[in-house]
N, C-alpha and C. Protein backbone atom coordinates (compact mmCIF):
# COMPACT_ATOMS: atom_id res chain seq x y z
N UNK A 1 110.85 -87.29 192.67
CA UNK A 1 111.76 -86.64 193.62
C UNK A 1 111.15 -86.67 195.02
N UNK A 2 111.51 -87.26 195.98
CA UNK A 2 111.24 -86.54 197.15
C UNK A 2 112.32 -85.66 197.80
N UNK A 3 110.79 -85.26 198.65
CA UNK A 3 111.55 -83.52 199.06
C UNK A 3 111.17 -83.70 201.08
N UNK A 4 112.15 -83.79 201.45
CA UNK A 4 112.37 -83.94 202.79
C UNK A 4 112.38 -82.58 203.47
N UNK A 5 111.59 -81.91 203.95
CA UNK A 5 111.28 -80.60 204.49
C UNK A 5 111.15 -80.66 205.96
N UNK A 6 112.23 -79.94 206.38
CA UNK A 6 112.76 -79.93 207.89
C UNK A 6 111.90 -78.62 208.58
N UNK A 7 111.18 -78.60 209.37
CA UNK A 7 110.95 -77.31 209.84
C UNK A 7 111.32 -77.09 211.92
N UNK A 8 111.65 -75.87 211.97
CA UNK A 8 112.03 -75.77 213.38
C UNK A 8 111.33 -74.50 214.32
N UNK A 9 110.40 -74.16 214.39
CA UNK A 9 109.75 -73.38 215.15
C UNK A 9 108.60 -73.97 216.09
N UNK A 10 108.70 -73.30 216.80
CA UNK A 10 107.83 -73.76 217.97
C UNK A 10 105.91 -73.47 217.65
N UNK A 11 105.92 -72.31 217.07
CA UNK A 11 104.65 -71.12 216.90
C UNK A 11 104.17 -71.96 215.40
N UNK A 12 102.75 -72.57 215.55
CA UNK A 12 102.31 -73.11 214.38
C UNK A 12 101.73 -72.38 213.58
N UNK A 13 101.36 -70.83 213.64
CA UNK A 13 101.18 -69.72 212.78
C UNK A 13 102.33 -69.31 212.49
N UNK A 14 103.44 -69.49 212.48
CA UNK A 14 105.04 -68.80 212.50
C UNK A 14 105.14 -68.96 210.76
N UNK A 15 106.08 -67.81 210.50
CA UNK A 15 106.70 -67.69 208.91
C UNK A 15 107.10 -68.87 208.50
N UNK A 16 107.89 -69.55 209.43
CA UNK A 16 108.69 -70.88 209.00
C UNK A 16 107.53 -71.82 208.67
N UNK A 17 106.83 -72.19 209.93
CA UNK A 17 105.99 -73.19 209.24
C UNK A 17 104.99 -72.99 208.59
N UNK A 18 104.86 -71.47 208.48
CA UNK A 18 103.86 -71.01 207.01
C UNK A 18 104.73 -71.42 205.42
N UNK A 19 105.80 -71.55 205.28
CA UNK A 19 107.02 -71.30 204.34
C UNK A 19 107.46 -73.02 204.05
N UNK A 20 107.54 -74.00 205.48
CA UNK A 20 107.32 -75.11 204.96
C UNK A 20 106.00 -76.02 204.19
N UNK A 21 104.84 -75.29 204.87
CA UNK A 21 103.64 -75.58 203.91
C UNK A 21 103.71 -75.45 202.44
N UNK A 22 104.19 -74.04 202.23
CA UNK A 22 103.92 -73.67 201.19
C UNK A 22 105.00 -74.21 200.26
N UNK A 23 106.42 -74.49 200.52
CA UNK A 23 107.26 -75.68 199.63
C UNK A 23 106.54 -77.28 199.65
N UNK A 24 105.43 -77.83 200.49
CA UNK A 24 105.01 -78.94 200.35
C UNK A 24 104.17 -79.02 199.01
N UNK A 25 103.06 -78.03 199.69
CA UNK A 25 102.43 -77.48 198.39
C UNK A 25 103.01 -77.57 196.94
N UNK A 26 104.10 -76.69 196.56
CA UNK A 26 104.72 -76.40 195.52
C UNK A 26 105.35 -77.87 194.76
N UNK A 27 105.75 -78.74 196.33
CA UNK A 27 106.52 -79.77 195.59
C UNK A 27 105.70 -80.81 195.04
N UNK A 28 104.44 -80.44 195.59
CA UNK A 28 103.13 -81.64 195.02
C UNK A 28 102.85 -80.97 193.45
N UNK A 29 102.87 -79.68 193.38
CA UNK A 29 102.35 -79.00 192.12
C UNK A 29 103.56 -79.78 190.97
N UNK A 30 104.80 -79.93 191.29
CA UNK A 30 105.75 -80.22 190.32
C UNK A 30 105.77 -81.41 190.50
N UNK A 31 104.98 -82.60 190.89
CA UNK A 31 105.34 -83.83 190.95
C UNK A 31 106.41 -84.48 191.71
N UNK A 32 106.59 -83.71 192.59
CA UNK A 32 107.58 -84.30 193.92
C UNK A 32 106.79 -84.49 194.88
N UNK A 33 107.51 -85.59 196.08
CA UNK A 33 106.60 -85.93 197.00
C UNK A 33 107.35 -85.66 198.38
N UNK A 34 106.60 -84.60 198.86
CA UNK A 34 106.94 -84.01 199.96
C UNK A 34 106.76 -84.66 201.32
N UNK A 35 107.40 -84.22 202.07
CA UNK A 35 107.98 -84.99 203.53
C UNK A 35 107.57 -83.86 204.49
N UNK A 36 107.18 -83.57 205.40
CA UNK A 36 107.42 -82.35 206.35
C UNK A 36 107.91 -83.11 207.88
N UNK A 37 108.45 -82.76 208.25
CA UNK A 37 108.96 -83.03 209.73
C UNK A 37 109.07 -81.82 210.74
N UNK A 38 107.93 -81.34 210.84
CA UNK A 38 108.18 -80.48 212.53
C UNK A 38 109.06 -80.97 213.72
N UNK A 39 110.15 -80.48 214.18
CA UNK A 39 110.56 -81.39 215.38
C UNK A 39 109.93 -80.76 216.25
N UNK A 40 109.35 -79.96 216.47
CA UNK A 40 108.14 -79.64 217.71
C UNK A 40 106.88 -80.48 217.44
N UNK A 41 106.38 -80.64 216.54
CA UNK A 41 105.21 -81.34 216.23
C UNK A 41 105.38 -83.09 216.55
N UNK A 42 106.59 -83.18 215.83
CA UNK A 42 106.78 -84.73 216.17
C UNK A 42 107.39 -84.88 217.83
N UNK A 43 107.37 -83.74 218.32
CA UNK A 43 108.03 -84.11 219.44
C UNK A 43 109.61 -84.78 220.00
N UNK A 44 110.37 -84.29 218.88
CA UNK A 44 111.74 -85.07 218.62
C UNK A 44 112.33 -84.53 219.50
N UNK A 45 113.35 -85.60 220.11
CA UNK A 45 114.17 -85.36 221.71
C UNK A 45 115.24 -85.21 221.12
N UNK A 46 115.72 -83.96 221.25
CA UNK A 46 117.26 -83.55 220.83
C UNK A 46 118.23 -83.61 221.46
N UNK A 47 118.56 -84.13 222.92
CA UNK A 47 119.75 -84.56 223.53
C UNK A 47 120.10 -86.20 223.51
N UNK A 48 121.59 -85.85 222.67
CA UNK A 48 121.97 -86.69 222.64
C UNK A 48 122.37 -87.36 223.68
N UNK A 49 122.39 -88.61 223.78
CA UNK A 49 122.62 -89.16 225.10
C UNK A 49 124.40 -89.80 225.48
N UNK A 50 124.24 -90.47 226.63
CA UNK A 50 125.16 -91.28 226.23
C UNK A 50 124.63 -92.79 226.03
N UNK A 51 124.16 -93.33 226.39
CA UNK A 51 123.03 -94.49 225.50
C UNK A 51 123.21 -94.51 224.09
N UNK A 52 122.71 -93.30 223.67
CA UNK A 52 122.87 -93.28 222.09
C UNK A 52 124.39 -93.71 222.04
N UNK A 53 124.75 -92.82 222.32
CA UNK A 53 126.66 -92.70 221.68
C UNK A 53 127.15 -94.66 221.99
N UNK A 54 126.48 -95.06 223.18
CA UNK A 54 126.65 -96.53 223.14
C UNK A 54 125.92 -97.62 222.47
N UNK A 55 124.76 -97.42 221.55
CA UNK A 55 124.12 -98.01 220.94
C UNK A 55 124.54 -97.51 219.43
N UNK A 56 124.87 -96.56 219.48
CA UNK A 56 125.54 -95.84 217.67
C UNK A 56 127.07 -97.11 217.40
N UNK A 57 127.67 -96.84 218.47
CA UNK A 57 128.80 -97.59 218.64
C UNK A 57 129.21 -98.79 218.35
N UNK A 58 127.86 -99.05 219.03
CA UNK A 58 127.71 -101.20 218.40
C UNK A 58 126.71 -101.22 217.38
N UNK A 59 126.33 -99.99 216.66
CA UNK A 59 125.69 -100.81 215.39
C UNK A 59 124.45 -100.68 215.69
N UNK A 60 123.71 -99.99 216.83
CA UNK A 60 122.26 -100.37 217.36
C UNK A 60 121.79 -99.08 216.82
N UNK A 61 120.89 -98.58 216.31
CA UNK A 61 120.50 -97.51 215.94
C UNK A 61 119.44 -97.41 216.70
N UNK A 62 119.17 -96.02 217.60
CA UNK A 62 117.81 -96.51 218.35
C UNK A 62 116.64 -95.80 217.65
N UNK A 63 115.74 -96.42 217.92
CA UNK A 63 114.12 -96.38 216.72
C UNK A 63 114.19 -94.78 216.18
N UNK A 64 114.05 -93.89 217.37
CA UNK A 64 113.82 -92.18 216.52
C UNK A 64 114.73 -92.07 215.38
N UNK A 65 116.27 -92.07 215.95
CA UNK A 65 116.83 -91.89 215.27
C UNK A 65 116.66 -92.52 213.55
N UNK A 66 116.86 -94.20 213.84
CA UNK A 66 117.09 -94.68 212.75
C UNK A 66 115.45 -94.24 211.79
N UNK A 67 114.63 -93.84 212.42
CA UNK A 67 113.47 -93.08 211.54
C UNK A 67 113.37 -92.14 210.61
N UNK A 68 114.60 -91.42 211.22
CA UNK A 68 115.12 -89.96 210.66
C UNK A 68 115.87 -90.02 209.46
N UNK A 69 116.89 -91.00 209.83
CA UNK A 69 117.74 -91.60 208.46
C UNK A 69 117.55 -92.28 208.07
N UNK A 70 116.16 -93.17 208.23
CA UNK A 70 115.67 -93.41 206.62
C UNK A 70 115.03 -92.38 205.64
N UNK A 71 114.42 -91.51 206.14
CA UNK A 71 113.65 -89.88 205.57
C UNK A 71 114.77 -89.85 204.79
N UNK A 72 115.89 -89.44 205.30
CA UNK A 72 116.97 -88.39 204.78
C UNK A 72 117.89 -89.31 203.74
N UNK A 73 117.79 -91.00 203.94
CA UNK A 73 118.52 -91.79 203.14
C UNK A 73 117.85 -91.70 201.43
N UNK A 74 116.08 -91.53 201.88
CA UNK A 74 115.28 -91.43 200.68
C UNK A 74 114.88 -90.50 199.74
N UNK A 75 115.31 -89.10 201.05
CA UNK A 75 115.41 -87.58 200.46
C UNK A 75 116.51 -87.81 198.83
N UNK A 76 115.83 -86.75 197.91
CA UNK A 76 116.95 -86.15 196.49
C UNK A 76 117.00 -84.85 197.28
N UNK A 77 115.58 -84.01 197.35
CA UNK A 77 115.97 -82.38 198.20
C UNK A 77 115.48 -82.82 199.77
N UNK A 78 116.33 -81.58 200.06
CA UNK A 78 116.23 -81.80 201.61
C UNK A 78 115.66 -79.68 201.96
N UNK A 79 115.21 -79.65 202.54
CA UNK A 79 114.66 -78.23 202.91
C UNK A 79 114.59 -77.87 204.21
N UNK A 80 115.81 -77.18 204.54
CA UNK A 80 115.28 -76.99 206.21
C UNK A 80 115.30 -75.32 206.54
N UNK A 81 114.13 -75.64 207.49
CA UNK A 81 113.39 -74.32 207.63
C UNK A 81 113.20 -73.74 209.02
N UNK A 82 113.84 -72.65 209.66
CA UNK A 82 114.37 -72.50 210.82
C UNK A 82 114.45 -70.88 211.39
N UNK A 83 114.09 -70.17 212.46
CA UNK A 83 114.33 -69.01 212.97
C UNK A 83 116.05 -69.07 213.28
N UNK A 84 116.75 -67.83 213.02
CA UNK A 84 117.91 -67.35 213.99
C UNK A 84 117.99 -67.10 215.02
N UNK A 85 118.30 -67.94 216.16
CA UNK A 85 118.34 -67.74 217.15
C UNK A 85 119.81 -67.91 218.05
N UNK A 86 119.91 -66.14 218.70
CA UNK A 86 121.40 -66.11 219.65
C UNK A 86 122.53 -66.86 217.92
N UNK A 87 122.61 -66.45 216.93
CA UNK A 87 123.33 -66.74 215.80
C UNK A 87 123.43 -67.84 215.42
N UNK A 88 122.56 -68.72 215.81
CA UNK A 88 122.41 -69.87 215.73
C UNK A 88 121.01 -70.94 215.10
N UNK A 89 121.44 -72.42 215.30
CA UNK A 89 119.93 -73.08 214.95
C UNK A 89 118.95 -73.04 216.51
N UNK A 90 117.83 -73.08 215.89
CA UNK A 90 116.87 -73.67 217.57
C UNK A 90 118.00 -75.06 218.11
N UNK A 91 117.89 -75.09 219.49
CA UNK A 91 118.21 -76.28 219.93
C UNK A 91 117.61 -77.25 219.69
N UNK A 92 116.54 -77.85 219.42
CA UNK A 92 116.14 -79.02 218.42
C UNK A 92 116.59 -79.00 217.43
N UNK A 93 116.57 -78.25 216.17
CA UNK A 93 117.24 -78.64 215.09
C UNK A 93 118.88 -78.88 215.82
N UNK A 94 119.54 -78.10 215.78
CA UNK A 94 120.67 -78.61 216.32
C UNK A 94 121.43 -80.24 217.38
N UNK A 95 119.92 -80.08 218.06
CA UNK A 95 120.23 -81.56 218.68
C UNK A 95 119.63 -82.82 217.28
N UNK A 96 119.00 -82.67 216.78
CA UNK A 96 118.41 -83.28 215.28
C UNK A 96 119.85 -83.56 214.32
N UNK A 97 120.83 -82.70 214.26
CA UNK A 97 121.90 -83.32 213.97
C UNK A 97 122.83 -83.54 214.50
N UNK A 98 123.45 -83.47 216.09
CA UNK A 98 123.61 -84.03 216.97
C UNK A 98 123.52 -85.26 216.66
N UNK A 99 121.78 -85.91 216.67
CA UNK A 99 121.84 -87.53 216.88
C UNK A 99 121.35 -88.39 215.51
N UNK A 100 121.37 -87.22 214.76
CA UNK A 100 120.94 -87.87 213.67
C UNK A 100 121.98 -87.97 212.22
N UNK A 101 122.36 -87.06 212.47
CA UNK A 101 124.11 -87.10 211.19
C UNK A 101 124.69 -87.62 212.08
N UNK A 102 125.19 -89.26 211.65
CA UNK A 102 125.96 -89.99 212.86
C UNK A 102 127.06 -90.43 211.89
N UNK A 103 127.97 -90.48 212.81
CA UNK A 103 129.63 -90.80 211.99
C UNK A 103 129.19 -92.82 211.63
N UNK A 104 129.01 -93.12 210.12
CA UNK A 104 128.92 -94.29 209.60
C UNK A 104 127.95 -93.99 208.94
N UNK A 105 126.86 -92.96 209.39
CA UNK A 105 125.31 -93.04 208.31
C UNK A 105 125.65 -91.12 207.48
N UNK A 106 126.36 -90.05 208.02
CA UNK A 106 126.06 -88.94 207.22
C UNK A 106 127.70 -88.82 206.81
N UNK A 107 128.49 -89.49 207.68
CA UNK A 107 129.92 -89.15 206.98
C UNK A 107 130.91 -90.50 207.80
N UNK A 108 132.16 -90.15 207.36
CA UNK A 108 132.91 -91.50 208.08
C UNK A 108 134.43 -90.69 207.80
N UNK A 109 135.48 -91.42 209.18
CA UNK A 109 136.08 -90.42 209.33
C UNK A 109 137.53 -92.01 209.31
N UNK A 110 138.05 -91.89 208.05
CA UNK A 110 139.39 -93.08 207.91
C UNK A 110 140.89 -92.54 207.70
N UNK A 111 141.79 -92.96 207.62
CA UNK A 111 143.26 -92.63 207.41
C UNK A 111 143.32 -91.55 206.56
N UNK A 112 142.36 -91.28 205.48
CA UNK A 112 142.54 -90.43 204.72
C UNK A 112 141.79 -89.18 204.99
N UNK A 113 141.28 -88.93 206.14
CA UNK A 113 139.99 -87.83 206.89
C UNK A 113 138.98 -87.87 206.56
N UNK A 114 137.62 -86.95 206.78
CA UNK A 114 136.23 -87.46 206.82
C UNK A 114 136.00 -87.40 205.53
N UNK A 115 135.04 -88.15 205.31
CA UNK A 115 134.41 -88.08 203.69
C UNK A 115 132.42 -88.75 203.84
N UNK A 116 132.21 -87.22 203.61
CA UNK A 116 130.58 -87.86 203.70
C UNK A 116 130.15 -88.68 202.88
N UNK A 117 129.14 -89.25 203.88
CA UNK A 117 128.18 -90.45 203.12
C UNK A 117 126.54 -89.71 202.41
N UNK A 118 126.46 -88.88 202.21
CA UNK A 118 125.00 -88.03 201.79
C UNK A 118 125.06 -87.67 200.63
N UNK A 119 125.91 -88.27 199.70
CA UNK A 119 126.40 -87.61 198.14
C UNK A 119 124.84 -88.16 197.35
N UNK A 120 125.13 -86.86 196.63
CA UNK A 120 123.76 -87.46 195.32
C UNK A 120 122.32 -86.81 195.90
N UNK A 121 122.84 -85.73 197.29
CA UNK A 121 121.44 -85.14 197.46
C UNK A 121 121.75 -83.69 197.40
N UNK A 122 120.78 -82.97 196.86
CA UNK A 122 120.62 -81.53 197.02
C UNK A 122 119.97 -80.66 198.35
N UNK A 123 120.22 -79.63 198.93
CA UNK A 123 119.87 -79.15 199.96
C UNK A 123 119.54 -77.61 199.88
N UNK A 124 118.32 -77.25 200.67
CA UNK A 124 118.23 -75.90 200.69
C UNK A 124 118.21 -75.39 201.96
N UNK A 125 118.49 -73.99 202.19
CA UNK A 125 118.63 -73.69 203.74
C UNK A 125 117.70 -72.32 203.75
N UNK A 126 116.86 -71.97 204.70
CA UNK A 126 115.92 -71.06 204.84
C UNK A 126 116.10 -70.32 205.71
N UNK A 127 116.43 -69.17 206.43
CA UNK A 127 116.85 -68.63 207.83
C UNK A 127 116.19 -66.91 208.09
N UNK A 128 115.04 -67.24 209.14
CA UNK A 128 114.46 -65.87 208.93
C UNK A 128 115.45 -65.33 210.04
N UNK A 129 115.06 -64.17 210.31
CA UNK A 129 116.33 -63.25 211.32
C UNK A 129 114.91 -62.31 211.34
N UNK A 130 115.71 -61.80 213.06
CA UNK A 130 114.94 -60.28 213.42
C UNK A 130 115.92 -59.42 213.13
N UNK A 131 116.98 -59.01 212.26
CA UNK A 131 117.77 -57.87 211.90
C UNK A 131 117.61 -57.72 210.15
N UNK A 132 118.12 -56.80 210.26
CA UNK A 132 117.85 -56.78 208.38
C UNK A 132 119.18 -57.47 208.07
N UNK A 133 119.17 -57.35 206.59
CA UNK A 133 120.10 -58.26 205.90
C UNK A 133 121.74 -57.10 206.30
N UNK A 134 121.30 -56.17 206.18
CA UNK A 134 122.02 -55.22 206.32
C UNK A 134 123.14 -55.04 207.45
N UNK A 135 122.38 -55.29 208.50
CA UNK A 135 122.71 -55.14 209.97
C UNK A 135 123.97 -56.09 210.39
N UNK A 136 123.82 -57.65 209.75
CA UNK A 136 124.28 -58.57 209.14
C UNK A 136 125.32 -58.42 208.49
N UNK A 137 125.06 -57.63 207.40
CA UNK A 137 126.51 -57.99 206.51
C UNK A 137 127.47 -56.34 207.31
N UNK A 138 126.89 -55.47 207.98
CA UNK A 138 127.55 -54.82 208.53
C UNK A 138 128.45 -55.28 209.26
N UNK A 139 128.20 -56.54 210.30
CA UNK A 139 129.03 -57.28 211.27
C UNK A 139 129.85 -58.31 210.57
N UNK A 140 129.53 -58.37 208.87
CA UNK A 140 130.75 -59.49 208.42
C UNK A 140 130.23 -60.92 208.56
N UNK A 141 129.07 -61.04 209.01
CA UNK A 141 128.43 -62.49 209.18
C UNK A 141 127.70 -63.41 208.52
N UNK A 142 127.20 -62.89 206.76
CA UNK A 142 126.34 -63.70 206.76
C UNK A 142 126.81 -64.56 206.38
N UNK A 143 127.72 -64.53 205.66
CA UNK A 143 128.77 -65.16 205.12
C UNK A 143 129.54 -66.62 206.17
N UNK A 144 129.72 -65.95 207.11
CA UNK A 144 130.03 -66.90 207.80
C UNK A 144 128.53 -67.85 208.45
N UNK A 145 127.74 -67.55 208.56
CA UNK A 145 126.05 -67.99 208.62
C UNK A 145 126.06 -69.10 207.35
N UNK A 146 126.57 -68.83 206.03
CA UNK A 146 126.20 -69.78 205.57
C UNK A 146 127.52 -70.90 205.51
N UNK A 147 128.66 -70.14 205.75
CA UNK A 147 129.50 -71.44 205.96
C UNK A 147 129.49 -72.45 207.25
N UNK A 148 128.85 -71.78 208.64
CA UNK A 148 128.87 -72.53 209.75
C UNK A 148 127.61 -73.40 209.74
N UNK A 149 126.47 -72.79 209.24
CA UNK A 149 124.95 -73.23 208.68
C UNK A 149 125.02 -74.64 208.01
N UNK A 150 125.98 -74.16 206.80
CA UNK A 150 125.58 -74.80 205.54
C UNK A 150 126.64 -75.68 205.16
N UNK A 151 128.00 -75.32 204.71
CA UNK A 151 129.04 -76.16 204.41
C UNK A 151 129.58 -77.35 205.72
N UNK A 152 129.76 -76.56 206.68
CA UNK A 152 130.36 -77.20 208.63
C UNK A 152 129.22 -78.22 208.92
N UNK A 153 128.18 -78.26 208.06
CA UNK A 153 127.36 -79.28 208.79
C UNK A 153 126.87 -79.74 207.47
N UNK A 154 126.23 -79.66 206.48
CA UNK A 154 125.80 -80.31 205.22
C UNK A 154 126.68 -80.60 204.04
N UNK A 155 127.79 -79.69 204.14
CA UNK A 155 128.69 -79.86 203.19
C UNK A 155 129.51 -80.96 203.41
N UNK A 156 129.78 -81.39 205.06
CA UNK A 156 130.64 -82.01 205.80
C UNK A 156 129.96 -83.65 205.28
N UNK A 157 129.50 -83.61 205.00
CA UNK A 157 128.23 -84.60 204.92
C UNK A 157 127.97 -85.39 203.40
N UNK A 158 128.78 -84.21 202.70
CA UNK A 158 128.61 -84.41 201.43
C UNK A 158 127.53 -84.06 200.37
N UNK A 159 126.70 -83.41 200.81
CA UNK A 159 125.39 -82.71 200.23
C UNK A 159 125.30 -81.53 199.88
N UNK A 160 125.33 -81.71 198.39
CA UNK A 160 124.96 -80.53 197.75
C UNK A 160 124.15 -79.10 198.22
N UNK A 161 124.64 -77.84 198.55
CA UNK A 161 124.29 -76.80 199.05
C UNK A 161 123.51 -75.94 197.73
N UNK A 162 122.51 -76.02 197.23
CA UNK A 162 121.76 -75.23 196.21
C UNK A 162 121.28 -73.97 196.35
N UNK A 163 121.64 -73.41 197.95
CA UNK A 163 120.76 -72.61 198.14
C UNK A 163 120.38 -71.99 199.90
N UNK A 164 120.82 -70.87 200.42
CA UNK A 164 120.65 -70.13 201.68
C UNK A 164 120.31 -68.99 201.54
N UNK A 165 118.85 -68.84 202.02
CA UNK A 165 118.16 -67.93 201.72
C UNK A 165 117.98 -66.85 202.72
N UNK A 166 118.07 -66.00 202.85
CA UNK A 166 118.03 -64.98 204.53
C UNK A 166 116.54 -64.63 204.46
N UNK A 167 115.62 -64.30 205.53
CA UNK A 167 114.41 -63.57 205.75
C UNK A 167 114.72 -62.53 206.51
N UNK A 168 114.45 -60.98 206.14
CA UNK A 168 115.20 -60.36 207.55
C UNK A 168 113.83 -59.34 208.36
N UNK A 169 114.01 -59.29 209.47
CA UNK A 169 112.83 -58.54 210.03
C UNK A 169 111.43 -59.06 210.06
N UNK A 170 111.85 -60.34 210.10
CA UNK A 170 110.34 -61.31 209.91
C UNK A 170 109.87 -60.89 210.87
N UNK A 171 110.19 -60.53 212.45
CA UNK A 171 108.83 -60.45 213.12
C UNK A 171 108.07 -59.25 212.98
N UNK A 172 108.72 -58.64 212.07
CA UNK A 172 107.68 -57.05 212.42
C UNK A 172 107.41 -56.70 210.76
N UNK A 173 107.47 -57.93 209.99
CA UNK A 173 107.10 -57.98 208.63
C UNK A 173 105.90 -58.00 208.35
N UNK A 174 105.17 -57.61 207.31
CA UNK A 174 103.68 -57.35 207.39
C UNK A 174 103.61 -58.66 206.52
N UNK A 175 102.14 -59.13 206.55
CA UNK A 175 101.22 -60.16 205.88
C UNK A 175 101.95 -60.51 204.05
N UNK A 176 101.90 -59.35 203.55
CA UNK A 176 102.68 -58.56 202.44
C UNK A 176 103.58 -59.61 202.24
N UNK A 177 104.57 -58.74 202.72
CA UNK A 177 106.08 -59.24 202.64
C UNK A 177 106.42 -60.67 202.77
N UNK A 178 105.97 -61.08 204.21
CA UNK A 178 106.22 -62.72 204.09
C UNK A 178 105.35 -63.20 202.62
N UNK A 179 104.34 -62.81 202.71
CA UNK A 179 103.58 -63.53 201.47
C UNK A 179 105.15 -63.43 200.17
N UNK A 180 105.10 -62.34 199.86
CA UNK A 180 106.23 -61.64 199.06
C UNK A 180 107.75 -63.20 199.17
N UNK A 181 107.76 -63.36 200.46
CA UNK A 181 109.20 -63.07 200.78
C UNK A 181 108.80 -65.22 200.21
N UNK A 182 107.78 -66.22 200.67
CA UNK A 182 107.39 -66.83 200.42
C UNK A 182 107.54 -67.32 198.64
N UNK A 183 106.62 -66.11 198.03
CA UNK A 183 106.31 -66.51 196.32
C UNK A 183 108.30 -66.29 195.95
N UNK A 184 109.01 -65.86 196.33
CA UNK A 184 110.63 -65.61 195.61
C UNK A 184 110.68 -67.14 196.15
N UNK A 185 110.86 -67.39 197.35
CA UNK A 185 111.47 -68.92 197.91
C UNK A 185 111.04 -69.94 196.74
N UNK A 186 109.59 -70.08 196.88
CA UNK A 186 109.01 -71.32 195.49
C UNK A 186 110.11 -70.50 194.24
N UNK A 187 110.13 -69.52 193.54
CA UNK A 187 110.73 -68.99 192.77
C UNK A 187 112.26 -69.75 192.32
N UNK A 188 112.71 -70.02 193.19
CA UNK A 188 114.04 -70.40 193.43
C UNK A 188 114.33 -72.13 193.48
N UNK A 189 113.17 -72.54 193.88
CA UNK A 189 113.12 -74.11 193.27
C UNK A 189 112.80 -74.43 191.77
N UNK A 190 112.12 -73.52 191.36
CA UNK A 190 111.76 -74.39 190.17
C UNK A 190 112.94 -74.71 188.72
N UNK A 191 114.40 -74.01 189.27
CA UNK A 191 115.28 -74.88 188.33
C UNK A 191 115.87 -75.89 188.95
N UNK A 192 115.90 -76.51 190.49
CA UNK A 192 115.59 -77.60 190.95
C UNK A 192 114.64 -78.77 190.54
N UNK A 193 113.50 -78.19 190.52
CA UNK A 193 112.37 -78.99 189.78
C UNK A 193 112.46 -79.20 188.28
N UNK A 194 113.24 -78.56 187.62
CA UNK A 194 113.03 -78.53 186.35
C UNK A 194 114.19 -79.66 185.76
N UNK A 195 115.40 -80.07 186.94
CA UNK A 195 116.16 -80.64 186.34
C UNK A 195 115.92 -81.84 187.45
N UNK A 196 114.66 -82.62 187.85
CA UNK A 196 114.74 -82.98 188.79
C UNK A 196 114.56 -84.58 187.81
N UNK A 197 114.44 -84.68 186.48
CA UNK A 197 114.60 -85.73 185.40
C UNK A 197 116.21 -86.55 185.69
N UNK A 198 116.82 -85.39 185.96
CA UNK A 198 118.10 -85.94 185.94
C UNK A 198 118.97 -86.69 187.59
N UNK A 199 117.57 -86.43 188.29
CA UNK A 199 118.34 -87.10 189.76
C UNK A 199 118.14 -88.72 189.17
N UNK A 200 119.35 -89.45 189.71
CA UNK A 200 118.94 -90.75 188.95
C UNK A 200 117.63 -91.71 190.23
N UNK A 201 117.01 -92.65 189.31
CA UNK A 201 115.90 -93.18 190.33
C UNK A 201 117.25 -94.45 191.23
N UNK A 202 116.26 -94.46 192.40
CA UNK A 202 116.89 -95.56 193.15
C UNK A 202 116.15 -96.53 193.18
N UNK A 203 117.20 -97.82 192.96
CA UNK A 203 116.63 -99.61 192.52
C UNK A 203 116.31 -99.90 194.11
């Protein structure tokens, strides 16, 4: 199996990229072979251009990009791992699918409306928050968090949604808890891993 692990924080002590370590980790323990992609670390340029939009157009894929979708062409799980920010993704991740779910490589849009091209992969979604879970479902949102998150952009795509996980009050969470909040996350893959016999191999 590989496991394509997206992470989006800026802070290299941060929960997130403590939380993507620790799924790399996990996916080596079960015999999957893990991927990590910092887009702060790799330095990935998230505005889309218009260049791009004219090189997507004729078929030219330019180098970052087409880098990205080979990762994600080779991904079975995909893991992306991300702060809430203003109700939203960081603007890198967000510009990350911007230029990287491109109409011909993550979905395609014909007489009969869009129909993604990403079928046959599984996906997990990770989202710490500074409010509690509570605060959240008080305003009626998380719900919509995982449909604008998760279905509006991965589902659209055609990729299996296994999984949106909330973190709440991460910044004022003790050592504890993230540890805590961490061992449930691995928790939650391993009937992923367990049926991971049945992703078929690719020729």
């Amino acid at each position: 199996m590989q496991h394509l692990i997206i992470s989006a924080h800026p802070n290299k002590n941060s929960f997130s990229n403590a939380l993507a370590e620790a799924l790399a980790a996990d996916s080596r323990n079960n015999n999957a072979n893990p991927m990590i992609r910092n887009l702060y670390e790799i330095d990935f340029n998230p505005i889309l251009t218009n260049s791009d939009l004219s090189q997507i157009k004729d078929g030219l894929i330019p180098p970052d990009i087409s880098r990205e979708q080979k990762l994600l062409k080779e991904a079975d799980l995909i893991s992306i791992v991300y702060p809430l920010w203003w109700g939203s993704f960081p603007a890198v991740l967000k510009g990350y699918f911007d230029r990287v779910l491109t109409n011909g490589f993550a979905f395609k849009i014909s007489t009969d409306g869009p129909e993604g091209l990403l079928k046959g992969k599984k996906i997990v979604l990770h989202t710490s928050m500074g409010n509690s879970v509570e605060e959240y479902e008080k305003k009626g949102i998380l719900d919509a968090f995982r449909q604008i998150h998760g279905n509006e952009v991965f589902g659209f795509c055609g990729i299996e949604i296994v999984g949106h996980f909330f973190y709440p009050r991460i910044s004022d969470s003790s050592e504890e808890m993230k540890n805590r909040y961490i061992e449930k996350a691995l928790e939650n893959y391993q009937p992923i891993f367990s049926s991971q016999q049945q992703i078929p191999v690719k020729m």
